[in-house]
N, C-alpha and C. Protein backbone atom coordinates (compact mmCIF):
# COMPACT_ATOMS: atom_id res chain seq x y z
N UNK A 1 -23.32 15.26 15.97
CA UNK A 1 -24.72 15.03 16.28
C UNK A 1 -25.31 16.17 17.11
N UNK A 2 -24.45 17.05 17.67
CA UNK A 2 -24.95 18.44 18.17
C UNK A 2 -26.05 18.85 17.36
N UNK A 3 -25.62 19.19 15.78
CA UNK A 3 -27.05 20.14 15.80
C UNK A 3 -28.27 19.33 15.65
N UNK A 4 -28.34 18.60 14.74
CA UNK A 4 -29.53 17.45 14.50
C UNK A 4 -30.65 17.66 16.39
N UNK A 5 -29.55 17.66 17.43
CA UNK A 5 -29.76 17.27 18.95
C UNK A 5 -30.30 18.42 19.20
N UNK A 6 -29.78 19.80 18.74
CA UNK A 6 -30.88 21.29 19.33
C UNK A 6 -31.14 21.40 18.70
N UNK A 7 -31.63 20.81 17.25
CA UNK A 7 -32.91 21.10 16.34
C UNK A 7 -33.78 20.69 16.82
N UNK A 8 -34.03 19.22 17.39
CA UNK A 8 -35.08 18.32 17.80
C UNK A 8 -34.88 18.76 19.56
N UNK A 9 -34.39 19.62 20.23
CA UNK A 9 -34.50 19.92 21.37
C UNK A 9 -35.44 21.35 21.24
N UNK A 10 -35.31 22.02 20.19
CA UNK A 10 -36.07 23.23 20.02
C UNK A 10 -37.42 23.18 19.34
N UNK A 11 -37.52 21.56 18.59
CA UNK A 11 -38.84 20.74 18.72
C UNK A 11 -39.81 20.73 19.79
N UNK A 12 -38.93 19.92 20.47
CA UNK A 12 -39.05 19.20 21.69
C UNK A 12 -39.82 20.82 22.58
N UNK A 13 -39.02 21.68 22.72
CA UNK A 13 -39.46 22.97 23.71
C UNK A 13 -41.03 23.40 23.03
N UNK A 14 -40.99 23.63 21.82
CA UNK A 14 -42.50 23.81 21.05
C UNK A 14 -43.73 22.82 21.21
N UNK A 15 -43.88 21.62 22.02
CA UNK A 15 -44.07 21.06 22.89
C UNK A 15 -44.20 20.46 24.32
N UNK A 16 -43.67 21.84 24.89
CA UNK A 16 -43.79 22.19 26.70
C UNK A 16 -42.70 20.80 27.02
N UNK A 17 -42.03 20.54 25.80
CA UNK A 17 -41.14 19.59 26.79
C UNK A 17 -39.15 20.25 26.98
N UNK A 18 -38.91 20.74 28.26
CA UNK A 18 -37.85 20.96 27.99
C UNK A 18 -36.13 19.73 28.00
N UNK A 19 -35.33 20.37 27.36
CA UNK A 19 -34.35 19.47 26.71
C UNK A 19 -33.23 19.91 26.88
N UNK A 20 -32.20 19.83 27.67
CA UNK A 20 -30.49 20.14 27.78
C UNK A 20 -29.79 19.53 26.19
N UNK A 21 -29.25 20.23 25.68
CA UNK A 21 -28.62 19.69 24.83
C UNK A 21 -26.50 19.90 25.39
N UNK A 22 -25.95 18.45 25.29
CA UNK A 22 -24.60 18.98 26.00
C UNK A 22 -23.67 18.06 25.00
N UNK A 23 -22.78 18.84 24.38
CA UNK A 23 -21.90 18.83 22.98
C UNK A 23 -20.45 18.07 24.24
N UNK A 24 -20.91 16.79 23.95
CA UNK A 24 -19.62 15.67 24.54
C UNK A 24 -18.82 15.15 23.43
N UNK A 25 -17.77 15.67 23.34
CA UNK A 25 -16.93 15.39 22.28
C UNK A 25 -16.35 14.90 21.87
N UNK A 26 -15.79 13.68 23.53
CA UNK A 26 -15.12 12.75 23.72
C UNK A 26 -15.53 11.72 24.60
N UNK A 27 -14.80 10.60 23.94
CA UNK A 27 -15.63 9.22 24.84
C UNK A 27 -14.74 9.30 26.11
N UNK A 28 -13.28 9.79 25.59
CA UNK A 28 -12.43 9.51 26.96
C UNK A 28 -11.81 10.95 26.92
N UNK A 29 -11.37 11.36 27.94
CA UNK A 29 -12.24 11.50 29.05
C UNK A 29 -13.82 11.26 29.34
N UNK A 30 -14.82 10.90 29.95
CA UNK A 30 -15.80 11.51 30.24
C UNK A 30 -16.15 12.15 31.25
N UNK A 31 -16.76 13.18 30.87
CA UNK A 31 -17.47 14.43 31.66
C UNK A 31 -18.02 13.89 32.68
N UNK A 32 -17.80 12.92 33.65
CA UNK A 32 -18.42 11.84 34.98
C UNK A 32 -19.03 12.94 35.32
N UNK A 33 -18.76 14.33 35.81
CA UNK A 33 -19.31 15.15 37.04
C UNK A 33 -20.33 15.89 35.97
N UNK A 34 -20.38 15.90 34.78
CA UNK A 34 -21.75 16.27 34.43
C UNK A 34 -22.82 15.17 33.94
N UNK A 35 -22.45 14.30 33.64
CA UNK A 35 -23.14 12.97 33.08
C UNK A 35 -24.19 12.76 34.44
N UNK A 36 -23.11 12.74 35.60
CA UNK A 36 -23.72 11.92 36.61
C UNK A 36 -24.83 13.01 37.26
N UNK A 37 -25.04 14.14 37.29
CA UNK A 37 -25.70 15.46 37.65
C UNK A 37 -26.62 15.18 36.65
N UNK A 38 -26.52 15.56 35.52
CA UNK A 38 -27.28 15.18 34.55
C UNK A 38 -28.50 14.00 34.73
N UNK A 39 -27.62 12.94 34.55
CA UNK A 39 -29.08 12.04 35.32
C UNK A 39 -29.32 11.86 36.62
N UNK A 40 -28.92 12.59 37.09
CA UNK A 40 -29.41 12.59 39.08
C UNK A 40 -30.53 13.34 38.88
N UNK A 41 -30.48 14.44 37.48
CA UNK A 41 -31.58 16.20 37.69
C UNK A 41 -33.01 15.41 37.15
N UNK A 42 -32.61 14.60 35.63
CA UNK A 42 -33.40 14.31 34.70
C UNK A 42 -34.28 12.92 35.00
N UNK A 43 -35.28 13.10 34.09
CA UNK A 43 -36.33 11.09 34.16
C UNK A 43 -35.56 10.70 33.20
N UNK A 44 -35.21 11.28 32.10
CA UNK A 44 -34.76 10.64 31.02
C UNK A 44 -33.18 11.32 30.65
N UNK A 45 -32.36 10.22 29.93
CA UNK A 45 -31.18 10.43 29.42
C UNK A 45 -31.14 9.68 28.21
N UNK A 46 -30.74 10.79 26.54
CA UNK A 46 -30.29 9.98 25.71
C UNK A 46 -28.86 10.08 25.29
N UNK A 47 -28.14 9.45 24.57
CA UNK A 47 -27.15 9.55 24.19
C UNK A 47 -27.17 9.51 22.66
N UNK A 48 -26.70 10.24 21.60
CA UNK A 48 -27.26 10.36 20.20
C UNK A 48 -25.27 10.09 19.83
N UNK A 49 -25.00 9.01 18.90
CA UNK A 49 -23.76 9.37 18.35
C UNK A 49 -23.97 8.96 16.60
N UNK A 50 -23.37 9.45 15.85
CA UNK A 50 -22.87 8.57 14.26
C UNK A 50 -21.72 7.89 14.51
N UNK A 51 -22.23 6.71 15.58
CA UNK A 51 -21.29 5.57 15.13
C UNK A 51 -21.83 4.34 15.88
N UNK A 52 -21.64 3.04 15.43
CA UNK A 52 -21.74 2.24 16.16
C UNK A 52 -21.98 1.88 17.83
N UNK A 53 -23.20 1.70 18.33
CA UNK A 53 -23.49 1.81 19.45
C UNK A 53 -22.33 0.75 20.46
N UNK A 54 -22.41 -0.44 19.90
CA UNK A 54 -21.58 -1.25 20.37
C UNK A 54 -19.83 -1.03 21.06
N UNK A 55 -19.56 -0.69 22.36
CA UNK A 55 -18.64 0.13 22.67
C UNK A 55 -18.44 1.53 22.48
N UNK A 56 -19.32 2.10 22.07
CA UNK A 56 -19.22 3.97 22.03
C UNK A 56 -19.67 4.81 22.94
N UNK A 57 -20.02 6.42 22.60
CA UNK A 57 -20.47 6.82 23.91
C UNK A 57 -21.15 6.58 24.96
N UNK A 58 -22.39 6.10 23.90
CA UNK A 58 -23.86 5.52 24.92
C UNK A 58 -23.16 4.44 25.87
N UNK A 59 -21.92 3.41 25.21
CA UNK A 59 -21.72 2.51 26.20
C UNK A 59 -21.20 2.65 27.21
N UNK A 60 -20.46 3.71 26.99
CA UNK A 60 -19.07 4.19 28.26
C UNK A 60 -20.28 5.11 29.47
N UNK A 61 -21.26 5.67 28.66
CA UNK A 61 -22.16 6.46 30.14
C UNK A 61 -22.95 5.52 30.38
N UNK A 62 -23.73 4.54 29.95
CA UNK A 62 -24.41 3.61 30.43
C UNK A 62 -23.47 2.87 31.42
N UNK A 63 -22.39 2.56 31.22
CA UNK A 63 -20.91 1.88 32.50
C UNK A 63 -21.48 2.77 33.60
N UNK A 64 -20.79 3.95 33.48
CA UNK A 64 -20.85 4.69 34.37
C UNK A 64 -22.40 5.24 35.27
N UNK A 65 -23.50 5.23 34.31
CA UNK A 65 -24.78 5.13 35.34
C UNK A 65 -24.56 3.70 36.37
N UNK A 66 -24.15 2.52 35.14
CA UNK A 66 -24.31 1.72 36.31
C UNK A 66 -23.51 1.30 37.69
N UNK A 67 -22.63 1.72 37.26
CA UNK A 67 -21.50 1.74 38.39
C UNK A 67 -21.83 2.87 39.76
N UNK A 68 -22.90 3.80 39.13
CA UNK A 68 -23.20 4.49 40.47
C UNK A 68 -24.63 4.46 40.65
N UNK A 69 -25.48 3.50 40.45
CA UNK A 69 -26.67 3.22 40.68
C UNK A 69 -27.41 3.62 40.43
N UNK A 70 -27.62 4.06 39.23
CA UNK A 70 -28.40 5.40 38.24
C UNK A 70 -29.08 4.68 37.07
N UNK A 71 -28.96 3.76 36.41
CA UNK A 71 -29.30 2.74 35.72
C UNK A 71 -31.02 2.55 35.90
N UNK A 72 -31.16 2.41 36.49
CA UNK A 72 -32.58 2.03 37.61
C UNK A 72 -33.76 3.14 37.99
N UNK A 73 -32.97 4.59 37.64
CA UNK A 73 -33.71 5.74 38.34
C UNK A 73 -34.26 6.66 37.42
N UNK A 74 -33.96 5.98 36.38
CA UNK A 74 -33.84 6.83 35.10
C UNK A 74 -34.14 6.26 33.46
N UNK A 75 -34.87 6.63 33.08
CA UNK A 75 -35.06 6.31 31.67
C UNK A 75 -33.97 6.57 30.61
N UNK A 76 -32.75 5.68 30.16
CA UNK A 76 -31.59 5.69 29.23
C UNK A 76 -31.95 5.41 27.88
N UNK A 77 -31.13 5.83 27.06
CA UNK A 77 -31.75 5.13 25.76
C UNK A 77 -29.96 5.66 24.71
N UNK A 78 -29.70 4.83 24.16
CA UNK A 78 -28.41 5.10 23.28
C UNK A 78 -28.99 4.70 21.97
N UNK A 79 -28.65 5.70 21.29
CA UNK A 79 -29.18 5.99 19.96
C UNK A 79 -27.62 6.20 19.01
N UNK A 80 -28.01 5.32 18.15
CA UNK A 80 -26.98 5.06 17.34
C UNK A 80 -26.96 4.00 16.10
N UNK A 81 -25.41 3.79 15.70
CA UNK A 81 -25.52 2.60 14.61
C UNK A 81 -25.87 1.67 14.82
N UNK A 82 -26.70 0.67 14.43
CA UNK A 82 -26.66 -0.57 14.63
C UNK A 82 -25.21 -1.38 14.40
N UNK A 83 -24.90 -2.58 15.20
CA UNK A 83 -23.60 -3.60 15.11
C UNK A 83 -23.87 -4.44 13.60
N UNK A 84 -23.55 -3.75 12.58
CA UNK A 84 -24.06 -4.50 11.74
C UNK A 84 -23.10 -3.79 10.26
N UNK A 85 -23.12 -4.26 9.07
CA UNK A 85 -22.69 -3.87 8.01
C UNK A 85 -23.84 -2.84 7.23
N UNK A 86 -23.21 -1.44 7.35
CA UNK A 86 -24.12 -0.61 6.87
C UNK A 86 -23.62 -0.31 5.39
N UNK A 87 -24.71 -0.40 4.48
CA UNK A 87 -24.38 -0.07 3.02
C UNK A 87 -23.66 1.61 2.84
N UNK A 88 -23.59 1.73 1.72
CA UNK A 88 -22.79 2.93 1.57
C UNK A 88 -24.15 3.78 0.95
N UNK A 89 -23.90 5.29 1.28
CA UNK A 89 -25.04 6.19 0.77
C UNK A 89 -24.96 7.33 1.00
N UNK A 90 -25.89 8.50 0.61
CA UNK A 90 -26.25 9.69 1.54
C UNK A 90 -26.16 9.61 3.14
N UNK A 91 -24.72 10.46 3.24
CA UNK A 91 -25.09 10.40 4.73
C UNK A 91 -26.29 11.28 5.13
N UNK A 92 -26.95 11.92 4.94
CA UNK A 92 -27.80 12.78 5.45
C UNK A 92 -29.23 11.58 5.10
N UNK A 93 -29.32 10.89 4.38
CA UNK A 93 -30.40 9.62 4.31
C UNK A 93 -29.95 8.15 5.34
N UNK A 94 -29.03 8.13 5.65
CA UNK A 94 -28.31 7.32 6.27
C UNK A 94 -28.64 7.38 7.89
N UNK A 95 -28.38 8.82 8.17
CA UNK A 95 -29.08 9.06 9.42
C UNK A 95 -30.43 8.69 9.45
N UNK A 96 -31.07 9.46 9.00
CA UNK A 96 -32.80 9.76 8.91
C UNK A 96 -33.20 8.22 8.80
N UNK A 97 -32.64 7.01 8.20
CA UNK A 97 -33.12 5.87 8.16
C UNK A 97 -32.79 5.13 9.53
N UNK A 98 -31.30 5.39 10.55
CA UNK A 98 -31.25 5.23 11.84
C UNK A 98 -31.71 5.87 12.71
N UNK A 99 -32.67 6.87 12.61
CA UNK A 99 -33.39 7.73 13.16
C UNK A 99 -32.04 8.89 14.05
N UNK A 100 -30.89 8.86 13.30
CA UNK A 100 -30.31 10.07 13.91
C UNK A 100 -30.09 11.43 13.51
N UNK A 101 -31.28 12.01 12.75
CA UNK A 101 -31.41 12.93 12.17
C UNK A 101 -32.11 13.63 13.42
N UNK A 102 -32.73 14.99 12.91
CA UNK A 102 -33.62 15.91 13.86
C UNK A 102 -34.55 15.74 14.55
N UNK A 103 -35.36 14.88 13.21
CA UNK A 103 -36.67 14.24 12.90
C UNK A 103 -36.75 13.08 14.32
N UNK A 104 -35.86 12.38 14.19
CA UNK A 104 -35.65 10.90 14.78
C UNK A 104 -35.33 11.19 16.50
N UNK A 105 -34.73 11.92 16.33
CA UNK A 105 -33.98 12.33 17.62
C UNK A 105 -35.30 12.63 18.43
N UNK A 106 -35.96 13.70 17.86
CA UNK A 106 -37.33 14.64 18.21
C UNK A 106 -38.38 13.44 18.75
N UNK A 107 -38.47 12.74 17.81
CA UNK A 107 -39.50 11.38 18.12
C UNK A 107 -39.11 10.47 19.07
N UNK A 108 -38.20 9.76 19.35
CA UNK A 108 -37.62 9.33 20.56
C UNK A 108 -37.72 9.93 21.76
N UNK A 109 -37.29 10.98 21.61
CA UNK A 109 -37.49 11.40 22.97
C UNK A 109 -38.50 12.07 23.44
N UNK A 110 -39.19 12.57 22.63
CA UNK A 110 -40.85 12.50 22.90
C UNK A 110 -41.78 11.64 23.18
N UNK A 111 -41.51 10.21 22.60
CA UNK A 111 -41.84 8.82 22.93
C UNK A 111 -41.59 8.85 24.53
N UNK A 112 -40.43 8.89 24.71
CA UNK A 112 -39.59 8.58 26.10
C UNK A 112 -40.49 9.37 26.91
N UNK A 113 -40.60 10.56 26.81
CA UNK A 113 -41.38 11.29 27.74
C UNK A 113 -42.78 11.05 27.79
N UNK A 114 -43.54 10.94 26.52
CA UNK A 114 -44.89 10.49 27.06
C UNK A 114 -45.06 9.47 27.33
N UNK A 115 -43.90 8.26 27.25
CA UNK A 115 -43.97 6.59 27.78
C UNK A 115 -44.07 7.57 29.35
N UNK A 116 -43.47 8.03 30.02
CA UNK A 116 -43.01 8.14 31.48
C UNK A 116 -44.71 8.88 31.74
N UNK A 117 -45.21 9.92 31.24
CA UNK A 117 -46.06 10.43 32.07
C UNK A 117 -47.52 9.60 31.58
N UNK A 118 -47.58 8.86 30.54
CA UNK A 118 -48.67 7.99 30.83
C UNK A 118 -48.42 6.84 31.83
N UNK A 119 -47.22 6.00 32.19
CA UNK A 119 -46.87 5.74 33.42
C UNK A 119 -47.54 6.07 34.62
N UNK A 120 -47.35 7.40 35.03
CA UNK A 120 -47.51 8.37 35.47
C UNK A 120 -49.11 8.36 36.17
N UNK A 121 -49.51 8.62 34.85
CA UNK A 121 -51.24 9.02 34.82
C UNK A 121 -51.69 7.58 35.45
N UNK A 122 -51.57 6.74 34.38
CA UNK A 122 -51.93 5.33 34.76
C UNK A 122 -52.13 4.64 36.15
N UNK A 123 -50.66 5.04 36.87
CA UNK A 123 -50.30 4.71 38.27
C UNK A 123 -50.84 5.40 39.04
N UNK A 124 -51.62 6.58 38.64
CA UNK A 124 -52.83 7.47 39.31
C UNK A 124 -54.43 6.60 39.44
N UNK A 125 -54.12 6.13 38.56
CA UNK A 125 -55.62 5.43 37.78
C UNK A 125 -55.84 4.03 38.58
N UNK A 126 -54.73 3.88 39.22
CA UNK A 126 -54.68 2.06 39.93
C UNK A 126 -55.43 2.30 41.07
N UNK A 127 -56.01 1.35 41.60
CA UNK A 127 -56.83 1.45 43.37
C UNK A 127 -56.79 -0.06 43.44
N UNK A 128 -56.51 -0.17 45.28
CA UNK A 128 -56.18 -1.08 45.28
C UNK A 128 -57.53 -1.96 46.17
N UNK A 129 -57.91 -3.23 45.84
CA UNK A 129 -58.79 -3.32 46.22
C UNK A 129 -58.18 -4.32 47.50
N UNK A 130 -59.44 -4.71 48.90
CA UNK A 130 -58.89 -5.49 49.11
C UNK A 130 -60.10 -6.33 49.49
């Protein structure tokens, strides 16, 4: 899922939004001392895998945000298979219909970011009366 992830990160930059892309290769070990830096730096964290979300990467760093109180500070999102019986097909259509293609990746996390800064704006926009 690397490249699909700096295709839609080099999207993402053509849009003033910048994007770390970091090629985790393994569920176990995990990279704790960059994961956890990672979302200490960032608003948002995704996790992109081709496989079943249910116990996979996204689940093992979502553990670990929550175990160090990071859960809460930060916008997460695990992107992946659904827990479910997937038909057989084009893998390259297969993605693009779970949105883990370039395309999908790009849109998510552009979502993610303008969910946070209309947030943002909004919470500018409040006055409080009394």
């Amino acid at each position: 899922m690397v490249y699909p992830a700096v295709q839609a990160a080099e999207n993402l930059s053509r849009d003033g939004i910048e994007a770390t892309v970091v090629n985790a290769r393994f569920v176990k070990p995990l990279d704790e001392e960059l994961i956890l830096k990672l979302a200490r730096e960032n608003r948002v964290l995704i996790t992109v895998e081709e496989a079943y979300l249910a116990g996979g990467f996204g689940s093992a760093v979502m553990e670990l945000l929550e175990e160090h109180g990071l859960l809460d500070k930060l916008k997460f999102v695990r992107m992946g298979v659904p827990d479910r019986i997937i038909t057989h097909g084009d893998p390259q259509l297969l993605l693009a219909k779970y949105g883990l293609d370039a395309d999908g990746i790009y849109h998510k996390a552009k979502e993610l970011v303008e969910g946070l800064e209309n947030r943002r704006v909004g919470s500018k926009r409040l006055k409080v009366v009394k």
